[in-house]
PDB file of N, CA and C in Angstrom:
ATOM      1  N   UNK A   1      78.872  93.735  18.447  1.00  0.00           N
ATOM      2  CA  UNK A   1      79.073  95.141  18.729  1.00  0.00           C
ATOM      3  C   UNK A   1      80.473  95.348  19.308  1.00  0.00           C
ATOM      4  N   UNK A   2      80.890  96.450  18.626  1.00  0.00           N
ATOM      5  CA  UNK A   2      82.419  96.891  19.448  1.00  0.00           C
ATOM      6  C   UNK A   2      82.485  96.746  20.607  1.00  0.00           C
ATOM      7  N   UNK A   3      83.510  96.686  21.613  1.00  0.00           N
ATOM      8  CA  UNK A   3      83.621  97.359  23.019  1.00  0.00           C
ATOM      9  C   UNK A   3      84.551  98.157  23.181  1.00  0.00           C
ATOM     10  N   UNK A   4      84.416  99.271  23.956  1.00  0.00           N
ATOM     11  CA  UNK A   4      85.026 100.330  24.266  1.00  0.00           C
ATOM     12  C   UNK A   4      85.095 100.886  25.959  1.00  0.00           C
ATOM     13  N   UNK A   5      86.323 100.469  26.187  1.00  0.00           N
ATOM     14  CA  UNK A   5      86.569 101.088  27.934  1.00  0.00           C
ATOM     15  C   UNK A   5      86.644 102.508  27.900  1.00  0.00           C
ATOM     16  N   UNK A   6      86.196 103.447  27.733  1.00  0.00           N
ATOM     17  CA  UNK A   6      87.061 104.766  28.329  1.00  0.00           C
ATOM     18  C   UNK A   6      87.102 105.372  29.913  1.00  0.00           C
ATOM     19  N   UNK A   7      88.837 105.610  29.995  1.00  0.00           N
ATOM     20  CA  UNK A   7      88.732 106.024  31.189  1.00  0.00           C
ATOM     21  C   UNK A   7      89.674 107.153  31.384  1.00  0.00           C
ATOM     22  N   UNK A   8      88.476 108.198  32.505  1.00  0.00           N
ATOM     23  CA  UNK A   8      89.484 109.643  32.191  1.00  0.00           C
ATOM     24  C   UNK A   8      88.206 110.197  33.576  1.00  0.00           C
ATOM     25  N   UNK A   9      89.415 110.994  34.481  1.00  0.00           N
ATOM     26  CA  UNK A   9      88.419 111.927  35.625  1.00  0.00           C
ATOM     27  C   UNK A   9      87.912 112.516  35.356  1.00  0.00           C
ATOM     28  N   UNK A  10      87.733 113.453  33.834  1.00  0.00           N
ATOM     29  CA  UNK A  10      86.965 114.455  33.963  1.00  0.00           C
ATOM     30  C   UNK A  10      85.533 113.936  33.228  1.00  0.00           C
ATOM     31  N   UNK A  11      84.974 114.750  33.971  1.00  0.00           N
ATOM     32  CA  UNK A  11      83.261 113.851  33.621  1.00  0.00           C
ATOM     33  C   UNK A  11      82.698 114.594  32.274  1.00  0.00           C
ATOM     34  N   UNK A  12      83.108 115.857  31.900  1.00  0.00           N
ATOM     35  CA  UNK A  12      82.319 116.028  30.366  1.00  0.00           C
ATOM     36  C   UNK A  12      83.394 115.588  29.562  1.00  0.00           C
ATOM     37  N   UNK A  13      84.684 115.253  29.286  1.00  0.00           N
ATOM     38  CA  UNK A  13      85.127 113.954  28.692  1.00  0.00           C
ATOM     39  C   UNK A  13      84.822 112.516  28.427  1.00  0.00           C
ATOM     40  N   UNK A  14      84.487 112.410  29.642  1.00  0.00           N
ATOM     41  CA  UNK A  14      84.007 111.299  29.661  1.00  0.00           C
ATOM     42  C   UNK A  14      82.290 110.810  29.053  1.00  0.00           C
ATOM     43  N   UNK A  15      81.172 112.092  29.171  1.00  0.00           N
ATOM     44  CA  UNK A  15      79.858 112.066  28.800  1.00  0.00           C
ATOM     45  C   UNK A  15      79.992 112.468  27.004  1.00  0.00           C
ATOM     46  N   UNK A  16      80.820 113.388  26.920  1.00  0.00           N
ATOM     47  CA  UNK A  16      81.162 113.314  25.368  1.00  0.00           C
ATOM     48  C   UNK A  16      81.749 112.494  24.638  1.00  0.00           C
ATOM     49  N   UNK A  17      82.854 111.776  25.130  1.00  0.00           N
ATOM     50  CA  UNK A  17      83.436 110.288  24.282  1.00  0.00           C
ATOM     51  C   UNK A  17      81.942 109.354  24.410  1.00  0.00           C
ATOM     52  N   UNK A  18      81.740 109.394  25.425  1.00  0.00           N
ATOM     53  CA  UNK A  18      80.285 108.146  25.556  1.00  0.00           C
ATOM     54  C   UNK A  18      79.423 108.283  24.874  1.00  0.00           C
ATOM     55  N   UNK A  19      78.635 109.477  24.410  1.00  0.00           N
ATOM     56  CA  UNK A  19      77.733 109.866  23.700  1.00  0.00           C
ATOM     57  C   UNK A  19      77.859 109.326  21.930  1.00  0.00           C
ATOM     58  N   UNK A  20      79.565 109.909  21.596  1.00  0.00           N
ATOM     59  CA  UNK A  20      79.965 109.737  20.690  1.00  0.00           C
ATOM     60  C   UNK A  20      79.851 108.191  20.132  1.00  0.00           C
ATOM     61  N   UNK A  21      80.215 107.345  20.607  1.00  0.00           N
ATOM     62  CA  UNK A  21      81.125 106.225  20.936  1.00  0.00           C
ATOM     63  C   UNK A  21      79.583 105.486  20.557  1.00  0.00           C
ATOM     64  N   UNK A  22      78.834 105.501  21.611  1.00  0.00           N
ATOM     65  CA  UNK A  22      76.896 104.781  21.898  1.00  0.00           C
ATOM     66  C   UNK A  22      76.541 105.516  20.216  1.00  0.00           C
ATOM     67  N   UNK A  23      76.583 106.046  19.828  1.00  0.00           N
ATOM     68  CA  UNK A  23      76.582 106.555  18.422  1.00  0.00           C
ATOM     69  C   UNK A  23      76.904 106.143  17.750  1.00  0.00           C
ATOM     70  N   UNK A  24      77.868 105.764  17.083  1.00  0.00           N
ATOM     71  CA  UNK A  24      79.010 105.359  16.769  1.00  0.00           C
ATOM     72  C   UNK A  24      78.707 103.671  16.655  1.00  0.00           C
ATOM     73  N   UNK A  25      77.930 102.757  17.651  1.00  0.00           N
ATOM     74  CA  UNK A  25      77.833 101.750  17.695  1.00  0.00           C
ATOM     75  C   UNK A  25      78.518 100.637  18.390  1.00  0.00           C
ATOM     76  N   UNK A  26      79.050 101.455  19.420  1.00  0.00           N
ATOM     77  CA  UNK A  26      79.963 100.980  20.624  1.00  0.00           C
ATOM     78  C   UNK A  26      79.182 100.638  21.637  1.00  0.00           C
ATOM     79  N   UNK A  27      79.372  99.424  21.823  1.00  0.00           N
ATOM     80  CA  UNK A  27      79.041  99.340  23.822  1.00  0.00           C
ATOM     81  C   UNK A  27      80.116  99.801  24.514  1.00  0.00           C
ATOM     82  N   UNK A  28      79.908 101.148  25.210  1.00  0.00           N
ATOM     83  CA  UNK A  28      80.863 101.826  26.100  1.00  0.00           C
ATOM     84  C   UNK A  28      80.802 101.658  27.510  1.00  0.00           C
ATOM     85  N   UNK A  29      82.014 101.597  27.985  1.00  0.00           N
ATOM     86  CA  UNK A  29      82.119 101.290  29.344  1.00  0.00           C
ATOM     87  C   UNK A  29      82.815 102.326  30.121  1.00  0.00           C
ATOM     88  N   UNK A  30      82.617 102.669  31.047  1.00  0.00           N
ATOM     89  CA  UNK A  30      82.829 104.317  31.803  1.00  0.00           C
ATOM     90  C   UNK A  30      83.822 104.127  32.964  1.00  0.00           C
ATOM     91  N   UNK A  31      85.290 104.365  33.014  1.00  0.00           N
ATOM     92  CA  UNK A  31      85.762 104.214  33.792  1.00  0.00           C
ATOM     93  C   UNK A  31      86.531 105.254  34.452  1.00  0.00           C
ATOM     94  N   UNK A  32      86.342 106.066  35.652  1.00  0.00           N
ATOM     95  CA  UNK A  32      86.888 106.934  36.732  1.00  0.00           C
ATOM     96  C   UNK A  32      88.601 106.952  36.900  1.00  0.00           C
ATOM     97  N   UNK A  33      89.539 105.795  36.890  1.00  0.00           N
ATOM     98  CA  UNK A  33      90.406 105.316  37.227  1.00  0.00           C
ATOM     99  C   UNK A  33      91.286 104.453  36.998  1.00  0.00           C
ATOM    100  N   UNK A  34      92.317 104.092  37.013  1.00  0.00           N
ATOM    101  CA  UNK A  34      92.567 102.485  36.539  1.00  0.00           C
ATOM    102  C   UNK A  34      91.776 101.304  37.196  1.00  0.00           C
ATOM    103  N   UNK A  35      91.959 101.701  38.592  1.00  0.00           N
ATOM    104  CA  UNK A  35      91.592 100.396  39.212  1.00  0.00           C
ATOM    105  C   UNK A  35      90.050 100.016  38.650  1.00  0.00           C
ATOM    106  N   UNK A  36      89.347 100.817  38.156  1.00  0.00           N
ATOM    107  CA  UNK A  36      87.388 100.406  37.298  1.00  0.00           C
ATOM    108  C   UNK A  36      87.605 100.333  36.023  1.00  0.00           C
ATOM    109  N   UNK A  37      88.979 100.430  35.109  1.00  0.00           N
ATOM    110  CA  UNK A  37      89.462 100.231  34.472  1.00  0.00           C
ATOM    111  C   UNK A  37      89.635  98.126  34.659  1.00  0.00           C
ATOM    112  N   UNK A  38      90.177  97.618  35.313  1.00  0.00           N
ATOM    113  CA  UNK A  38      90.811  96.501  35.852  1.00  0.00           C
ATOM    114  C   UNK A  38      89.106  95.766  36.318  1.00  0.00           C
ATOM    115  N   UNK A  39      88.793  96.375  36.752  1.00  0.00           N
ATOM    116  CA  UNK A  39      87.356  95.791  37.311  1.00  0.00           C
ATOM    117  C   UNK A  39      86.714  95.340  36.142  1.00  0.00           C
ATOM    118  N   UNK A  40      86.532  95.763  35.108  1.00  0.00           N
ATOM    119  CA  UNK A  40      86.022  95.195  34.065  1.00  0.00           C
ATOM    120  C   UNK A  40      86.466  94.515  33.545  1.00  0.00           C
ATOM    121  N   UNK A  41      88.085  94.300  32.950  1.00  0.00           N
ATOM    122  CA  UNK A  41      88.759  93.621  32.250  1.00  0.00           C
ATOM    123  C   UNK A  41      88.468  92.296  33.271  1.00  0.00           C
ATOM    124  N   UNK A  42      88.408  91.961  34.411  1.00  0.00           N
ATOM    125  CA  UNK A  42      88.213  90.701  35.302  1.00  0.00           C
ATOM    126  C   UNK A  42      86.930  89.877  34.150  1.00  0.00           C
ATOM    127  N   UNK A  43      85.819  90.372  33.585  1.00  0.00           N
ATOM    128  CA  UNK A  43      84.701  90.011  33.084  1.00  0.00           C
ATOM    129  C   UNK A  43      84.531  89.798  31.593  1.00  0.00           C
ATOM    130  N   UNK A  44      85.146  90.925  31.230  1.00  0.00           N
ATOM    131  CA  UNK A  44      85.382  91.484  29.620  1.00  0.00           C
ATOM    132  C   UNK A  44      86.584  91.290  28.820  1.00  0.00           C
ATOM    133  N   UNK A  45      86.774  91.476  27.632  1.00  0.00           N
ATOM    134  CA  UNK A  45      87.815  91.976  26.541  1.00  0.00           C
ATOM    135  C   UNK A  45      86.995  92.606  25.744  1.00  0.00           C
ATOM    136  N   UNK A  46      87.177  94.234  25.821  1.00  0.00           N
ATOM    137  CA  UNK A  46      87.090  95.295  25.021  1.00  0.00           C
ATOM    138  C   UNK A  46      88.174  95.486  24.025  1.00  0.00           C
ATOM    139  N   UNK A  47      87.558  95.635  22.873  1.00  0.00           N
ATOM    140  CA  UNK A  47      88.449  96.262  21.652  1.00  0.00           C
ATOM    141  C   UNK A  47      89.319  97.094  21.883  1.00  0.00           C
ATOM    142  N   UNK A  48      89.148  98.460  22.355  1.00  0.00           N
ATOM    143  CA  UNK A  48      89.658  99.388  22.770  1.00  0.00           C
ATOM    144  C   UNK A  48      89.587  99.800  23.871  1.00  0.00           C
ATOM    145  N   UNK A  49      90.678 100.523  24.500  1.00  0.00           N
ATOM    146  CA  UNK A  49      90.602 101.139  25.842  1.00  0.00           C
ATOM    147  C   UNK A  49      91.228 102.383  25.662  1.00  0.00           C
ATOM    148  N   UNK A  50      90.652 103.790  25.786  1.00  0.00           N
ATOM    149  CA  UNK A  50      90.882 105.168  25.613  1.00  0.00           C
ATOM    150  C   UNK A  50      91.294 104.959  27.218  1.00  0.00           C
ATOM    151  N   UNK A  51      92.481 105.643  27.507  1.00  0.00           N
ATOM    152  CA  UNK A  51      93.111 105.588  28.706  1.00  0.00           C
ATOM    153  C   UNK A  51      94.015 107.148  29.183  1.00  0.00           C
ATOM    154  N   UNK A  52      93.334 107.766  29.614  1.00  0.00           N
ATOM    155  CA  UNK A  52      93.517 108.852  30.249  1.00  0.00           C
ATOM    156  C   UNK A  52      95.436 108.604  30.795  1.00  0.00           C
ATOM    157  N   UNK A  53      95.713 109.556  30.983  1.00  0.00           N
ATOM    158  CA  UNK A  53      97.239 109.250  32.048  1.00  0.00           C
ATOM    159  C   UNK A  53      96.987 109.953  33.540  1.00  0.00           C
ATOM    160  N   UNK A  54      96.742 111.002  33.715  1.00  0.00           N
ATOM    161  CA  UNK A  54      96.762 111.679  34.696  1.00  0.00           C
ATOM    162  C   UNK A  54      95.266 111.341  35.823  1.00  0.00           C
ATOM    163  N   UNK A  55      95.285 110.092  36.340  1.00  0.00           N
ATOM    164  CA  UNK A  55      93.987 109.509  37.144  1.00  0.00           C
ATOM    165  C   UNK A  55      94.318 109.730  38.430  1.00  0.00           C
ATOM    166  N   UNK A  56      93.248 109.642  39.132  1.00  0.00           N
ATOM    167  CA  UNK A  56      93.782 109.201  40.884  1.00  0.00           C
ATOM    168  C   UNK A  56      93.749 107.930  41.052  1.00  0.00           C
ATOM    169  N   UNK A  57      94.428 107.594  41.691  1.00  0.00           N
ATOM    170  CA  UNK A  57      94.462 105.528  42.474  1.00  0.00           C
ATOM    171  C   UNK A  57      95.316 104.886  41.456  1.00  0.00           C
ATOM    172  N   UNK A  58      95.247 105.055  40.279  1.00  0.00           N
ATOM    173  CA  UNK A  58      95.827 103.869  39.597  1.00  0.00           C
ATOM    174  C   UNK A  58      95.916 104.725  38.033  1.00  0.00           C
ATOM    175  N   UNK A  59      97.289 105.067  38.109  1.00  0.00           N
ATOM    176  CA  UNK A  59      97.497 106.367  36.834  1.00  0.00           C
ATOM    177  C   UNK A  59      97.296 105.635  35.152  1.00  0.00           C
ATOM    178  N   UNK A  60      97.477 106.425  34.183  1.00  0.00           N
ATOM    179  CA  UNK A  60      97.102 105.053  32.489  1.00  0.00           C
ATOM    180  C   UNK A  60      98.379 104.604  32.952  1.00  0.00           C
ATOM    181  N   UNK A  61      99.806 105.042  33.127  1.00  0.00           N
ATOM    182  CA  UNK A  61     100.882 104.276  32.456  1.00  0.00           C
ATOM    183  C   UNK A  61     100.998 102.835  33.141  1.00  0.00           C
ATOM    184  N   UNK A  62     100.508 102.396  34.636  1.00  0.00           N
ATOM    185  CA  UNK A  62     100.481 101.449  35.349  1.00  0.00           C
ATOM    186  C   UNK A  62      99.294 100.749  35.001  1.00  0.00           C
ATOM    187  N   UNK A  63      98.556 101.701  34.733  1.00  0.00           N
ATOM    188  CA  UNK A  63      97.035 100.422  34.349  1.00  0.00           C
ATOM    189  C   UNK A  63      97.250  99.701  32.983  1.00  0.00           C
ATOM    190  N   UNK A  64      98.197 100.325  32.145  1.00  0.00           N
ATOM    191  CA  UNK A  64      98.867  99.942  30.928  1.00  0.00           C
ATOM    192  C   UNK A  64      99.456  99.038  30.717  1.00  0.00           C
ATOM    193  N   UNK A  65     100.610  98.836  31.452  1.00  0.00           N
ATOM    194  CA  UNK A  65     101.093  97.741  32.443  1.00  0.00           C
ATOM    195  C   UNK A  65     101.100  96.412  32.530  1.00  0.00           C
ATOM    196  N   UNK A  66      99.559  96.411  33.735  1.00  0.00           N
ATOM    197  CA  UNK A  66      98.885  95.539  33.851  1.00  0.00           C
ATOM    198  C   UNK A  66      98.446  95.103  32.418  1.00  0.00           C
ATOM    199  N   UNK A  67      97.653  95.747  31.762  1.00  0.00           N
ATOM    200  CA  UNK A  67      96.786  95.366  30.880  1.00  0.00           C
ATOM    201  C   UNK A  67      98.185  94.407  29.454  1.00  0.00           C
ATOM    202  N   UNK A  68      98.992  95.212  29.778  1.00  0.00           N
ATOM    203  CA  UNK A  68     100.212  94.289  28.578  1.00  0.00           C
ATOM    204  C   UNK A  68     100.650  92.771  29.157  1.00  0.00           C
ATOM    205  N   UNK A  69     100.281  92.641  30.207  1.00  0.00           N
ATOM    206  CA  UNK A  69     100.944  91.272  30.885  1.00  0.00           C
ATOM    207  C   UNK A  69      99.715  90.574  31.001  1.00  0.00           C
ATOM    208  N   UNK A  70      98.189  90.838  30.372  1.00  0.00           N
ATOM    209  CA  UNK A  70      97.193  89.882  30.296  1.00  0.00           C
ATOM    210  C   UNK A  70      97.341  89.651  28.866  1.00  0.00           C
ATOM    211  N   UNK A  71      97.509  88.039  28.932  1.00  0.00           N
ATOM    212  CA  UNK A  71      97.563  87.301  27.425  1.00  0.00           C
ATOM    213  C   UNK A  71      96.575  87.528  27.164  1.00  0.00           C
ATOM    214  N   UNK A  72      94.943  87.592  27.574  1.00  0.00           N
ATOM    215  CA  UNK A  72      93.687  87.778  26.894  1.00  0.00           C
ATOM    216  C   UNK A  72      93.664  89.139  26.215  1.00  0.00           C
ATOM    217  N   UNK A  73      94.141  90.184  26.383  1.00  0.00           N
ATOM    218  CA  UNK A  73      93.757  91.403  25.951  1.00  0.00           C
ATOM    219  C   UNK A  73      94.890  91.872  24.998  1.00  0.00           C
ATOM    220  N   UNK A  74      95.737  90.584  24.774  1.00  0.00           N
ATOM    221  CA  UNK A  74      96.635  90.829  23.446  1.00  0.00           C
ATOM    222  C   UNK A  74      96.023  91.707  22.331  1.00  0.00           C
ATOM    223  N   UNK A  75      94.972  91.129  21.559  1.00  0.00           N
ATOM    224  CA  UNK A  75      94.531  91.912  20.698  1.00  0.00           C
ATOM    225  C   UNK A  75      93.682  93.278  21.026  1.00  0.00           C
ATOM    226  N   UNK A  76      93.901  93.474  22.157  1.00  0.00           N
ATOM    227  CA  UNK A  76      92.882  94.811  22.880  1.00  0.00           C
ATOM    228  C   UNK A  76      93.682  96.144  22.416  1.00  0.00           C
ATOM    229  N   UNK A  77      92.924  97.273  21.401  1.00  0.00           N
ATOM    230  CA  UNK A  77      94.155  98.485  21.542  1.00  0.00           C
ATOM    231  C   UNK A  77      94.090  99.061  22.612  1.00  0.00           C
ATOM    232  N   UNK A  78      95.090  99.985  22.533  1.00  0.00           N
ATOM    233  CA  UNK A  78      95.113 100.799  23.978  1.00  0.00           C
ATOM    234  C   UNK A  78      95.548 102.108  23.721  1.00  0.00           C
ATOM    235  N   UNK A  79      94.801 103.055  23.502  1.00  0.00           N
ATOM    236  CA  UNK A  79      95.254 104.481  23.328  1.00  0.00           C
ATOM    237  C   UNK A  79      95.182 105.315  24.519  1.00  0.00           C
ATOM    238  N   UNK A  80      96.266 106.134  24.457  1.00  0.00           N
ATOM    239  CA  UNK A  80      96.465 107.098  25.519  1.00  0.00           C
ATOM    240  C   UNK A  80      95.932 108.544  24.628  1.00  0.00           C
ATOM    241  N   UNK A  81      94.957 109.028  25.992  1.00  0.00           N
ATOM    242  CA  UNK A  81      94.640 110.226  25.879  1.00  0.00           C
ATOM    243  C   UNK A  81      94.404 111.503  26.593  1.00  0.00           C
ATOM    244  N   UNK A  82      95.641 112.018  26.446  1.00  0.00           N
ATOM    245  CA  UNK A  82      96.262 112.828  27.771  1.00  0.00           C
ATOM    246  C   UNK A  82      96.516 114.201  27.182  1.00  0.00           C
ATOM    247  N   UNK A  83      96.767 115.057  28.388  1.00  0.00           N
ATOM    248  CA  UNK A  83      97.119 116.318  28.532  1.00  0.00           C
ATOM    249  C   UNK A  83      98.416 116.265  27.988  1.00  0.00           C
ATOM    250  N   UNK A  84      99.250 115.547  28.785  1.00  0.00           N
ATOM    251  CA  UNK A  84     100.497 115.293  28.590  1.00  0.00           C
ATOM    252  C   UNK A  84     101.155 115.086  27.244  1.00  0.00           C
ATOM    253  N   UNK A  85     101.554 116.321  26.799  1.00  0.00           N
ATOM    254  CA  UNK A  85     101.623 116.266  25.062  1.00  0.00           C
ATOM    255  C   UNK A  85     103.375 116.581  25.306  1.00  0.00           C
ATOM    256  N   UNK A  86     104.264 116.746  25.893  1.00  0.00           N
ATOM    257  CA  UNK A  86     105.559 116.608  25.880  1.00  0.00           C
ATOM    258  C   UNK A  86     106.009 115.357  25.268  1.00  0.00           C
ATOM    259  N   UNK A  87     106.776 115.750  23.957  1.00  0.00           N
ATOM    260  CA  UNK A  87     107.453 113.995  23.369  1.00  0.00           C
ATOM    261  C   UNK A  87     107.849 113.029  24.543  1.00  0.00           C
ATOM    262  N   UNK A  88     108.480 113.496  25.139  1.00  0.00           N
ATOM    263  CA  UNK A  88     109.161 112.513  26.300  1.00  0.00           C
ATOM    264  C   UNK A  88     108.064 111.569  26.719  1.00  0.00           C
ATOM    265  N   UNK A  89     106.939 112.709  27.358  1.00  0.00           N
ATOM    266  CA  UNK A  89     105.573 111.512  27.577  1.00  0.00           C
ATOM    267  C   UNK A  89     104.953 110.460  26.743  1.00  0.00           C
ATOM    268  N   UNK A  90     104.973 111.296  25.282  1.00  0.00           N
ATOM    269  CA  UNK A  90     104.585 110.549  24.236  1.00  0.00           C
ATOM    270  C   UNK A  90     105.101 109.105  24.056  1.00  0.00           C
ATOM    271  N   UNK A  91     106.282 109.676  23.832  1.00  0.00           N
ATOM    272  CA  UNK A  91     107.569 108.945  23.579  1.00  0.00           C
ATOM    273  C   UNK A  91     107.425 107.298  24.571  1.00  0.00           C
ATOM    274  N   UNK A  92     107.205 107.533  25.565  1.00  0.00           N
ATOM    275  CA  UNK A  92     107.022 106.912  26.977  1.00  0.00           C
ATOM    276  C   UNK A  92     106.000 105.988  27.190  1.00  0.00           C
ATOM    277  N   UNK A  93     104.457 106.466  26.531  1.00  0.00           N
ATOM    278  CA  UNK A  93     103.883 105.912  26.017  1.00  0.00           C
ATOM    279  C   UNK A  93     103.483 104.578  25.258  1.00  0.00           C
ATOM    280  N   UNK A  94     104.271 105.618  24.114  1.00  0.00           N
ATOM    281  CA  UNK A  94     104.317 104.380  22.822  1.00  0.00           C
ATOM    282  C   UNK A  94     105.298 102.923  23.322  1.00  0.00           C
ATOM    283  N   UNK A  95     106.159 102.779  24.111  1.00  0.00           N
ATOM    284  CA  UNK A  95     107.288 102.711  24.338  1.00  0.00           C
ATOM    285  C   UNK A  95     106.627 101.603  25.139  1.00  0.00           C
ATOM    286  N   UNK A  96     105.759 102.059  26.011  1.00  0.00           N
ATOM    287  CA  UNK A  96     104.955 100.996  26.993  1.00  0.00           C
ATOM    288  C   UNK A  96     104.204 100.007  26.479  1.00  0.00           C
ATOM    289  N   UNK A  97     103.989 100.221  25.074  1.00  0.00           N
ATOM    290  CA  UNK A  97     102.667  99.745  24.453  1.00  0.00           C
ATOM    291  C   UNK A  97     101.331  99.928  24.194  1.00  0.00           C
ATOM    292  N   UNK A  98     101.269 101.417  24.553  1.00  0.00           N
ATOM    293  CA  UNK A  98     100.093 102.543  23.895  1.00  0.00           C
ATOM    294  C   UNK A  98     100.255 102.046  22.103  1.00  0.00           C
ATOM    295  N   UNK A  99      99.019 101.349  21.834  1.00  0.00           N
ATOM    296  CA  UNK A  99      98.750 101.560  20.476  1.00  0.00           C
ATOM    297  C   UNK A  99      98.862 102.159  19.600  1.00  0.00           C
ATOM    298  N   UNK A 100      98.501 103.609  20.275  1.00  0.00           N
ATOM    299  CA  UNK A 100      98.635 105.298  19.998  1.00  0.00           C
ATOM    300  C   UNK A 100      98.427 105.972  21.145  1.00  0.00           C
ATOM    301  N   UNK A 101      99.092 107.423  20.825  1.00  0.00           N
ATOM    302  CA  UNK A 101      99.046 108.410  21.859  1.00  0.00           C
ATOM    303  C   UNK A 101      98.213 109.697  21.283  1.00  0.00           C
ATOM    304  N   UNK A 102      97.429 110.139  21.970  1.00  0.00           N
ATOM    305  CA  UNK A 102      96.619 111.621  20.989  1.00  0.00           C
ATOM    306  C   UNK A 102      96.636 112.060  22.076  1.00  0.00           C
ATOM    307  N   UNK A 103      96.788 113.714  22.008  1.00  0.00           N
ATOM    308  CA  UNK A 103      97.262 114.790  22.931  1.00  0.00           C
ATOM    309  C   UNK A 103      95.670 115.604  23.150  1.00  0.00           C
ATOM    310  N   UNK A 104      95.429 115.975  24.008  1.00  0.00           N
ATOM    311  CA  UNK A 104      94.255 116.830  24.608  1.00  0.00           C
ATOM    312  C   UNK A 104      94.590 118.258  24.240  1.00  0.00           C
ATOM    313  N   UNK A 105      94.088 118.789  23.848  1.00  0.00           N
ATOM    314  CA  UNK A 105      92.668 119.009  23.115  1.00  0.00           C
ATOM    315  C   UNK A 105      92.653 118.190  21.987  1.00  0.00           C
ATOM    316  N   UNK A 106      91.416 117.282  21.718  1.00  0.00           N
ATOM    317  CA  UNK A 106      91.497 116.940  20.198  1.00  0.00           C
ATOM    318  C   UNK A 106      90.009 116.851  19.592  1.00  0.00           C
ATOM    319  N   UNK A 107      90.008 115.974  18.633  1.00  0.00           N
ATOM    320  CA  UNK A 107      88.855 116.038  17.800  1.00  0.00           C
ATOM    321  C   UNK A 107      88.273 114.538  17.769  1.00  0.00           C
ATOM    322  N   UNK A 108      87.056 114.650  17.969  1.00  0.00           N
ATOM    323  CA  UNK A 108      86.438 113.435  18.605  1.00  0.00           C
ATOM    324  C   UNK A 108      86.015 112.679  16.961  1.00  0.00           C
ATOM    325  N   UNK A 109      85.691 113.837  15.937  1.00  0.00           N
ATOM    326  CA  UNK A 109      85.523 112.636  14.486  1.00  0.00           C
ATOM    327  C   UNK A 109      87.316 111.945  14.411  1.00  0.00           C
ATOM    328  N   UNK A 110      88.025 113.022  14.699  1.00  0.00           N
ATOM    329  CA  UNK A 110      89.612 112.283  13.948  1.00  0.00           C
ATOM    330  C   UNK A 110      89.585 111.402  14.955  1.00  0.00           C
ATOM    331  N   UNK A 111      89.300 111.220  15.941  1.00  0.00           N
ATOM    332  CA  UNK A 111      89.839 110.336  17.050  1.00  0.00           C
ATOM    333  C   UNK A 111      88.954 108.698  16.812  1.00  0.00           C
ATOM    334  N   UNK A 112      87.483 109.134  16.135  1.00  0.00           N
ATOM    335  CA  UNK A 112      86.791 108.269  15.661  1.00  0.00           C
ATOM    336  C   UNK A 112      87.167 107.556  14.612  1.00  0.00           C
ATOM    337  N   UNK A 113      87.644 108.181  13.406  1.00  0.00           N
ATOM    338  CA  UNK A 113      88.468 107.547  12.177  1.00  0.00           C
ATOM    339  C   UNK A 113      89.707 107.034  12.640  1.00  0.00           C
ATOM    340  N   UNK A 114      90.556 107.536  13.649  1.00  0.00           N
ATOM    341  CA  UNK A 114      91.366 106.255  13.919  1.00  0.00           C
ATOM    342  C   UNK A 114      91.741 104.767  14.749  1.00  0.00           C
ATOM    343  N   UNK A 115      90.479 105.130  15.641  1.00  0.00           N
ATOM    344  CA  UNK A 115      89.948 104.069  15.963  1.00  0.00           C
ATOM    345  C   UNK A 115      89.356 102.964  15.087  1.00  0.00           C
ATOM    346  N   UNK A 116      88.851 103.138  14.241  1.00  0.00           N
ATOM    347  CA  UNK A 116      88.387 102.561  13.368  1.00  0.00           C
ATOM    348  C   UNK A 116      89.143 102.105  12.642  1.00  0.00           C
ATOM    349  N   UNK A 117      89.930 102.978  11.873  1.00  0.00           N
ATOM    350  CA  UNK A 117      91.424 102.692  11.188  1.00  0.00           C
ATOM    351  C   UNK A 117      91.935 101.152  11.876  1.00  0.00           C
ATOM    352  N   UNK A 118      92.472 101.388  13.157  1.00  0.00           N
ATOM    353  CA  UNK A 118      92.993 100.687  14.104  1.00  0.00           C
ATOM    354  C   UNK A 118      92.386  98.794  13.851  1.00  0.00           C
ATOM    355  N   UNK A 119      91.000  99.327  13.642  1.00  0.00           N
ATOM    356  CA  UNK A 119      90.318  97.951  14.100  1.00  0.00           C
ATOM    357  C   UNK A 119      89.808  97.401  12.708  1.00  0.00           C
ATOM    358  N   UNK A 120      90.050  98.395  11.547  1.00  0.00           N
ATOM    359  CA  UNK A 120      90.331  97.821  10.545  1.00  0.00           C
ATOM    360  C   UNK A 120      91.600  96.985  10.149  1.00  0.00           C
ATOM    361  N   UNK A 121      92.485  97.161  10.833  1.00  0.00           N
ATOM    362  CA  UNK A 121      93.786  96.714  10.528  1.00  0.00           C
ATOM    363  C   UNK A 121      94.254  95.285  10.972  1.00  0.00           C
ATOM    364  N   UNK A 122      92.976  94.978  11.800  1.00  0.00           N
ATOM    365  CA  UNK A 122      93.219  93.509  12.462  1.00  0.00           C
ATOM    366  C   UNK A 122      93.113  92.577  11.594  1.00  0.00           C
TER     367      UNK A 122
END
């Protein structure tokens, strides 16, 4: 079965990617923050990690970071999925090693087909 981190403060984001995702055929994992973000990766390597930018304690671009300087989670994608739709951010992003960047508001089938896309490509 897939694995899937998502992490993002707002909680019907977060109950709607999950819903989707447990659908979908994902074991999903629910994360508030970076730092419960990091708490799992200690145990796990998830396929994907949907990574919010704008968190409290531990923001995506630093939990991003981290996650690029663990040799285990080399093959892990990492999409950013943020408010923050200014190129510069984008830009900033990709730049870090966001897999992909998708801008808020979006669409949870397109966001599903490219995930998939993604993990077809391995």
């Amino acid at each position: 079965m897939k694995r899937i981190i998502i992490a993002d403060d707002e909680h019907k984001i977060l109950m709607s990617l999950e819903y989707s995702f447990r659908k979908n055929g994902y074991d999903v994992y629910i994360a508030r923050d970076g730092t419960e973000v990091l708490e799992f990766l200690k145990t796990m390597v998830p396929d994907v990690i949907l990574l919010d930018i704008m968190m409290p304690n531990l923001d995506g671009y630093s939990t991003l970071e981290i996650i690029r300087e663990d040799e285990r989670l080399k093959n892990t994608k990492v999409i950013f999925l943020s408010a923050k739709n200014n190129p510069t951010d984008i830009e900033k992003g990709l730049e870090m090693g966001a897999d992909a960047y998708i801008t808020k508001p979006y669409s949870i089938k397109r966001l599903m087909q490219q995930i998939e896309e993604m993990n077809n490509e391995q």
